[in-house]
Protein backbone atom coordinates (compact mmCIF):
# COMPACT_ATOMS: atom_id res chain seq x y z
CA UNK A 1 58.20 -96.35 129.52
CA UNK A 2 59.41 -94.12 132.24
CA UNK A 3 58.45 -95.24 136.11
CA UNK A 4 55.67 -93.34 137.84
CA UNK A 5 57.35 -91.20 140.75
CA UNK A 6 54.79 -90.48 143.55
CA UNK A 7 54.36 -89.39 147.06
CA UNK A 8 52.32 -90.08 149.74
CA UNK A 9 50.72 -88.02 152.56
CA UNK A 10 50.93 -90.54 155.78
CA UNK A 11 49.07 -88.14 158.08
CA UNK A 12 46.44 -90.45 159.01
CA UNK A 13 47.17 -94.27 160.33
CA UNK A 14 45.73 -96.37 158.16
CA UNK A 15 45.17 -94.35 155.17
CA UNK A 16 47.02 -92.22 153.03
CA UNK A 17 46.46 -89.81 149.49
CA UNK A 18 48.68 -90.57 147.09
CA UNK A 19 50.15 -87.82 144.76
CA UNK A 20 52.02 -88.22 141.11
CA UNK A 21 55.02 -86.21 141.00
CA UNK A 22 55.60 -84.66 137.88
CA UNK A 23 58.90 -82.50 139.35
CA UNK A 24 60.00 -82.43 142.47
CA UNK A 25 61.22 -78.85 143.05
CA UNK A 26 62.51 -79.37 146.50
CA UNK A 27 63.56 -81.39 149.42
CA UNK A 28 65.49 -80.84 152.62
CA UNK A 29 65.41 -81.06 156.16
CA UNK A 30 64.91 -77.23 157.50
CA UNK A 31 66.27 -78.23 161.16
CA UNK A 32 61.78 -77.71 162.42
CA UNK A 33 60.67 -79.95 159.77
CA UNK A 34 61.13 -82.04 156.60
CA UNK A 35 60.04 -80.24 153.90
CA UNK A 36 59.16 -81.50 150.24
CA UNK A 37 57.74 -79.05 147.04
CA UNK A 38 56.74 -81.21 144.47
CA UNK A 39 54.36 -80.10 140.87
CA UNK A 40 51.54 -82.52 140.48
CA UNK A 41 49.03 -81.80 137.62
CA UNK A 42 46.00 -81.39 139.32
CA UNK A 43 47.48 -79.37 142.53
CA UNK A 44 49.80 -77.42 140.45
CA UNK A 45 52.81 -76.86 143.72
CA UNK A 46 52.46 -78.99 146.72
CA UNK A 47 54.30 -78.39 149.65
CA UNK A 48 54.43 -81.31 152.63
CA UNK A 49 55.94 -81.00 156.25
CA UNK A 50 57.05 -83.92 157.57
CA UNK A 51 54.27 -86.25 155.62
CA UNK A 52 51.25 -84.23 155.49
CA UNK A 53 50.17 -81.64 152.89
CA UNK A 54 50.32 -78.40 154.04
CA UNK A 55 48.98 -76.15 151.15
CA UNK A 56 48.76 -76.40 147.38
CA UNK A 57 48.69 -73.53 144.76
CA UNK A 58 45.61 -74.90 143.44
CA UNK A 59 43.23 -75.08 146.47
CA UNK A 60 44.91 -72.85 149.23
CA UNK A 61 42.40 -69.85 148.75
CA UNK A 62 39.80 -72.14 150.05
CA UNK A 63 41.00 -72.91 153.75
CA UNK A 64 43.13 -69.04 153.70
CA UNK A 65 39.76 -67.21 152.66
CA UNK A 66 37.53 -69.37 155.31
CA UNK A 67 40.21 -68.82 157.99
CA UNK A 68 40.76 -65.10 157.44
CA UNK A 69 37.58 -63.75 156.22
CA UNK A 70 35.08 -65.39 158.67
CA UNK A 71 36.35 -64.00 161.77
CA UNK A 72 37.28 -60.65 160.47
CA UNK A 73 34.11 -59.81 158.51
CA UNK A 74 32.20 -60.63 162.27
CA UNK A 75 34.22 -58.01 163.90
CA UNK A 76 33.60 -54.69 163.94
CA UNK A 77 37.00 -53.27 164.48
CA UNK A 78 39.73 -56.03 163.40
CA UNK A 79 42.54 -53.14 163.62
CA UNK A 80 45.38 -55.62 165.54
CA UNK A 81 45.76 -58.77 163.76
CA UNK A 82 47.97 -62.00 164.98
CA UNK A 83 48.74 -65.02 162.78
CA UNK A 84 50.55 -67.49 164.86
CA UNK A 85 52.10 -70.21 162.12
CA UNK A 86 51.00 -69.43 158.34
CA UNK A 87 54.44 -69.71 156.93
CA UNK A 88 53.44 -69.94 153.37
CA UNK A 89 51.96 -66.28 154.04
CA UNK A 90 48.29 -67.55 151.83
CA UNK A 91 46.47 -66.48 155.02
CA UNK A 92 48.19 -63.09 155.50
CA UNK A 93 47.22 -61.99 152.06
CA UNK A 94 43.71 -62.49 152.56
CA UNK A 95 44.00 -60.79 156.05
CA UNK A 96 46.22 -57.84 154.31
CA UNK A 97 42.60 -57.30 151.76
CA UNK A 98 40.62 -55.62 154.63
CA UNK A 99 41.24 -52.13 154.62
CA UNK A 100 39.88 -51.90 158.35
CA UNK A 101 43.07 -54.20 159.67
CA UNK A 102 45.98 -51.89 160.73
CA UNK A 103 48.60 -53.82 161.70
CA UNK A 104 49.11 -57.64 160.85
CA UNK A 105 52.15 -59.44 163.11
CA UNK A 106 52.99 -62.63 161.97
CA UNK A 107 54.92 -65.04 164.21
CA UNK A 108 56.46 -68.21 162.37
CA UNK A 109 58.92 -70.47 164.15
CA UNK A 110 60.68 -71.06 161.32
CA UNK A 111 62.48 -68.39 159.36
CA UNK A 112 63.12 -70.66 156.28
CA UNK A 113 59.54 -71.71 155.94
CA UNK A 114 58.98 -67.93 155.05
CA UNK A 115 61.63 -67.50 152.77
CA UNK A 116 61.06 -70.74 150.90
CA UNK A 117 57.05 -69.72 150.38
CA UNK A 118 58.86 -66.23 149.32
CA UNK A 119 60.15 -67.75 146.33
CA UNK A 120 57.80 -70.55 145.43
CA UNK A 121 54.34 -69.28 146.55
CA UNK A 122 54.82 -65.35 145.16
CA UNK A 123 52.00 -66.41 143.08
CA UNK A 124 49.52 -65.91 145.88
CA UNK A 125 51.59 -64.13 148.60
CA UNK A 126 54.15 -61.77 146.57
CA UNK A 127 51.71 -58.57 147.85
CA UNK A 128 52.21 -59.28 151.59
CA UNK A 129 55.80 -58.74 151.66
CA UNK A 130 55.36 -54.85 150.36
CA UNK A 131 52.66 -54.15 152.81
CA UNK A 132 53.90 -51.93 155.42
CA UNK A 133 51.21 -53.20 158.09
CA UNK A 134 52.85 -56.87 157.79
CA UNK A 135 55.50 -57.60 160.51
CA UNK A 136 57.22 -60.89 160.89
CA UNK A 137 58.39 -62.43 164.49
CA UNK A 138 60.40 -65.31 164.32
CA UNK A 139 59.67 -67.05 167.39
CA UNK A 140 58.02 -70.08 169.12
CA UNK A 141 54.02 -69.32 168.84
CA UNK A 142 53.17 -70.55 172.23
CA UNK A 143 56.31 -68.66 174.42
CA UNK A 144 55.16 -65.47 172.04
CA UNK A 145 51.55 -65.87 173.29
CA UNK A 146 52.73 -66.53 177.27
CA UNK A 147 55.66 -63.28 177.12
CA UNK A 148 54.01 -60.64 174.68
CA UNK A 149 53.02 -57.31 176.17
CA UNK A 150 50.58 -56.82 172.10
CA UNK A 151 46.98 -57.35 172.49
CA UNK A 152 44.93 -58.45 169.31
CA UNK A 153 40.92 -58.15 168.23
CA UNK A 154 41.35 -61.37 166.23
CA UNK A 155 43.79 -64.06 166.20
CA UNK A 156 44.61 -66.72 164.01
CA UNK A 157 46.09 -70.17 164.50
CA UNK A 158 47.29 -71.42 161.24
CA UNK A 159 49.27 -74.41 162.64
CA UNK A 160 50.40 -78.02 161.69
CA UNK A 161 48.73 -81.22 162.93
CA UNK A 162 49.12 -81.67 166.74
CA UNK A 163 52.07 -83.60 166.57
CA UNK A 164 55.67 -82.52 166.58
CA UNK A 165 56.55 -79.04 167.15
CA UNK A 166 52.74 -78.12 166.45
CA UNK A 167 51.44 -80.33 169.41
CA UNK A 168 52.03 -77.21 172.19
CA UNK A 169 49.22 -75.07 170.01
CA UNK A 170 46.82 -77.47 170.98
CA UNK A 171 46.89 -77.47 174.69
CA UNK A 172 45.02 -75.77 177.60
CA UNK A 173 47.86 -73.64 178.87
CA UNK A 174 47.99 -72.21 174.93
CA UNK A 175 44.27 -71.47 174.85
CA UNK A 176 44.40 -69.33 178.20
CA UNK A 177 47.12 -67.25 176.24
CA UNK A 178 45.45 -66.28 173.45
CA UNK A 179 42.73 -65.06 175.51
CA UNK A 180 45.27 -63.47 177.84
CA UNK A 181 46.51 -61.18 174.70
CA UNK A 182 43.08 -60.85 173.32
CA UNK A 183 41.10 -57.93 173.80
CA UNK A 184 37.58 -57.54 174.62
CA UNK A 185 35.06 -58.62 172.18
CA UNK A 186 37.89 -60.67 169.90
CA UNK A 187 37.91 -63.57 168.25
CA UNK A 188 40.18 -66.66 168.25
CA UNK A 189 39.99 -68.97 164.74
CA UNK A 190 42.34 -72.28 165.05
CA UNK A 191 42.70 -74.97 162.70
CA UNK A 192 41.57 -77.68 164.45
CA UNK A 193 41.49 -80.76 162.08
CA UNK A 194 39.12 -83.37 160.35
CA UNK A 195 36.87 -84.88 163.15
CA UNK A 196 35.79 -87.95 161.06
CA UNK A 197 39.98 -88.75 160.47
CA UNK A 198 40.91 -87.17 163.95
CA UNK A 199 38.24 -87.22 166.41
CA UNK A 200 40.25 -87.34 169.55
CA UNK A 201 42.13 -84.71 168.50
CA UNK A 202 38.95 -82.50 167.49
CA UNK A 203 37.47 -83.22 171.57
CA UNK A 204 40.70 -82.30 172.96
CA UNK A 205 41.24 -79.51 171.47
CA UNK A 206 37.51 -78.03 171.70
CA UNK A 207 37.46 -79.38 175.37
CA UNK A 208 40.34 -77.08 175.91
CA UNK A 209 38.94 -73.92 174.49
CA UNK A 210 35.22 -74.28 175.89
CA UNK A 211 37.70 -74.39 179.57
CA UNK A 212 38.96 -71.24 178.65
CA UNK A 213 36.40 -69.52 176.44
CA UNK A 214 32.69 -68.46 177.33
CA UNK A 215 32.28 -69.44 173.35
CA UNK A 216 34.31 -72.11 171.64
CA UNK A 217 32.26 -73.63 168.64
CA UNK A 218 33.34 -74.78 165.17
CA UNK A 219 32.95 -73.71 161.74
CA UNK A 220 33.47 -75.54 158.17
CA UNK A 221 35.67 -75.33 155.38
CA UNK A 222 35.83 -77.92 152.42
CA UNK A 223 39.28 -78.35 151.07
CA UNK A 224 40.27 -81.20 148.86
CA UNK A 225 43.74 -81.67 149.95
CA UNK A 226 43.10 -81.73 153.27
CA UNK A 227 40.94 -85.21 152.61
CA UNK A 228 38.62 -86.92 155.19
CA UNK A 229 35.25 -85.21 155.10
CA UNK A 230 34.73 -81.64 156.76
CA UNK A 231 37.48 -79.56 157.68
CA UNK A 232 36.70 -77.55 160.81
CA UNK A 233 38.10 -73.72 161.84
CA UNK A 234 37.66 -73.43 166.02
CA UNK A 235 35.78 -70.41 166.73
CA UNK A 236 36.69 -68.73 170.35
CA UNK A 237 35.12 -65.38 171.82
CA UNK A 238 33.55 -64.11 174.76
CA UNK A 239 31.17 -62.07 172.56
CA UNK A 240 27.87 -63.61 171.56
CA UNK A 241 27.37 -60.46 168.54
CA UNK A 242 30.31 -61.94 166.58
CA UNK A 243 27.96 -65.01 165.57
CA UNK A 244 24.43 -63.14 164.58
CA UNK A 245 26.01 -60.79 162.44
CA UNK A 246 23.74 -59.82 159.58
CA UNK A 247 24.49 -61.15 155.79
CA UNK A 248 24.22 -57.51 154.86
CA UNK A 249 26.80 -56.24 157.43
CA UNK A 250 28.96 -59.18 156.41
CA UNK A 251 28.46 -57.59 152.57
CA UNK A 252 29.15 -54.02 153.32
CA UNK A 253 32.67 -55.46 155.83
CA UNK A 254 33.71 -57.32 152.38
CA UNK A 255 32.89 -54.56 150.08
CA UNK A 256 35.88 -54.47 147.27
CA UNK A 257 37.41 -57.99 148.39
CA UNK A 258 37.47 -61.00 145.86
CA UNK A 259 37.44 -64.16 146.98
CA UNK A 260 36.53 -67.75 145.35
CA UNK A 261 34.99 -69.32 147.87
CA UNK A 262 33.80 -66.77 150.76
CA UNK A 263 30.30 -65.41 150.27
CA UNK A 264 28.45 -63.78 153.14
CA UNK A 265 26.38 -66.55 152.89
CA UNK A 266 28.53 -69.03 153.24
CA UNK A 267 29.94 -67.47 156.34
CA UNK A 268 26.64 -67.94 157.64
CA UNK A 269 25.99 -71.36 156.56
CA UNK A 270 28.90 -73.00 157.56
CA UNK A 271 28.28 -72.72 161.01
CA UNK A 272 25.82 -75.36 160.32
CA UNK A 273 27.13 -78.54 162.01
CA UNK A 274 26.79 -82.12 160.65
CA UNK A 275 25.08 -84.45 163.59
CA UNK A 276 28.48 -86.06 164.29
CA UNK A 277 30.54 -83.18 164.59
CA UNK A 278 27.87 -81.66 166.90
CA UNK A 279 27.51 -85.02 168.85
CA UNK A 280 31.73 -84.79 169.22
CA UNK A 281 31.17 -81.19 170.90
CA UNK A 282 28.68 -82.48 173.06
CA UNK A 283 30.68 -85.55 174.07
CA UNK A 284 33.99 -83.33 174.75
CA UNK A 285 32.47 -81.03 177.22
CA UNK A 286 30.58 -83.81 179.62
């Protein structure tokens, strides 16, 4: 009988998901991170930075459609999009389905994060690469927010944990960036954790964009992989309209896009915060 191979996420102290491994189709060191693709037969392709899972073939349209669709279905004119992170390219795709976005710039730190998701993720990102409104900066996310002369209607933080290289998108100094290259009336979305696994990270983070933002709330996503309860997607704007948009705007906006887990409902809905999270909010801004 052949030895079970598995792998563990070790994200979280003192708990950790563990994962069979029916192949493990690659690991290295990429000089940013260490990187692992493995096939696991309910996840189908799993890749893991340094110890956490960072998106599976099986459940990444959740958290991509969530983070993409929410913010740009609120806005009237998304035209100037910014991804800052996203190297597996999921969330550009489901940016690159709104006919209203003309230009997408996507700014990844690593170069060989995007061409390993090239080759292992074209099942869900192939299109992006032959869209001509998709540009590519390799480049440090935070010194590209402090030095670029682009402004953006919505921007989108698709970032590791806040640890490691990915610990600088969660400060202050970061926040007051975004908003720096944001124009009027945009929208900021950032991925900003599991609050019942990382609660002091959840505060700190929303403490620094309620310094810098007239609006920071949260919104929720449910993603298996990413394990611990409610996922939450920071929402940052200075314009009140972006959050009473009607479910038949919302509609008409998504007109001609499939998705599997957006609804104009559901964008609607998941602004809806549990008691704790909404105690955590309150807590982080006294």
């Amino acid at each position: 009988m052949s030895e079970r191979k598995t792998i563990a996420e070790t994200l979280h102290n003192g708990v950790s998901i563990v994962f069979d491994v029916d192949d493990v189709l690659y690991q290295d060191g990429t000089g940013h991170h260490q990187l692992a693709l493995i096939r696991n037969g309910i996840f189908g392709k799993v890749l893991m930075l340094d110890g956490a899972v960072q998106v599976t073939s099986r459940d990444e349209f959740m958290y991509h459609e969530m983070l993409a669709h929410v913010p740009i279905a609120a806005h009237d004119n998304p035209a100037d999009v910014l991804i800052i992170g996203g190297g597996d390219c999921g969330l550009a795709e489901e940016v690159l389905k709104h006919k209203r976005v003309g230009a997408l710039t996507q700014v990844e730190i690593d170069a060989s994060v995007l061409e390993f998701s090239k080759e292992h993720f074209a099942d869900f990102n192939a299109s992006v690469f032959d869209d001509p409104r998709f540009r590519v900066e390799i480049a440090d996310g935070a010194a590209f927010a402090a030095e670029t002369d682009q402004r953006f209607d919505v921007i989108l933080v698709d970032s590791t944990d806040p640890s490691g290289p990915g610990a600088v998108l969660f400060t202050t100094e970061f926040y007051r960036n975004l908003k720096r290259i944001l124009r009027p009336g945009g929208i900021v979305v950032s991925q900003n954790g599991v609050p019942f696994l990382q609660p002091e990270e959840f505060q700190t983070a929303m403490r620094g964009l309620r310094s810098v933002f007239e609006i920071a709330s949260c919104y929720l996503v449910a993603v298996p992989t990413y394990f611990g309860g409610h996922m939450t997607l920071g929402w940052s704007t200075d314009n009140a309209e972006t959050l009473t948009v009607s479910e038949e705007t919302l509609a008409q906006r998504m007109a001609g896009i499939d998705t599997r887990y957006y609804t104009p409902l559901h964008h609607r809905a998941s602004f809806a915060l549990p008691r704790f999270i909404e105690t955590l909010l309150e807590e982080a801004t006294k």
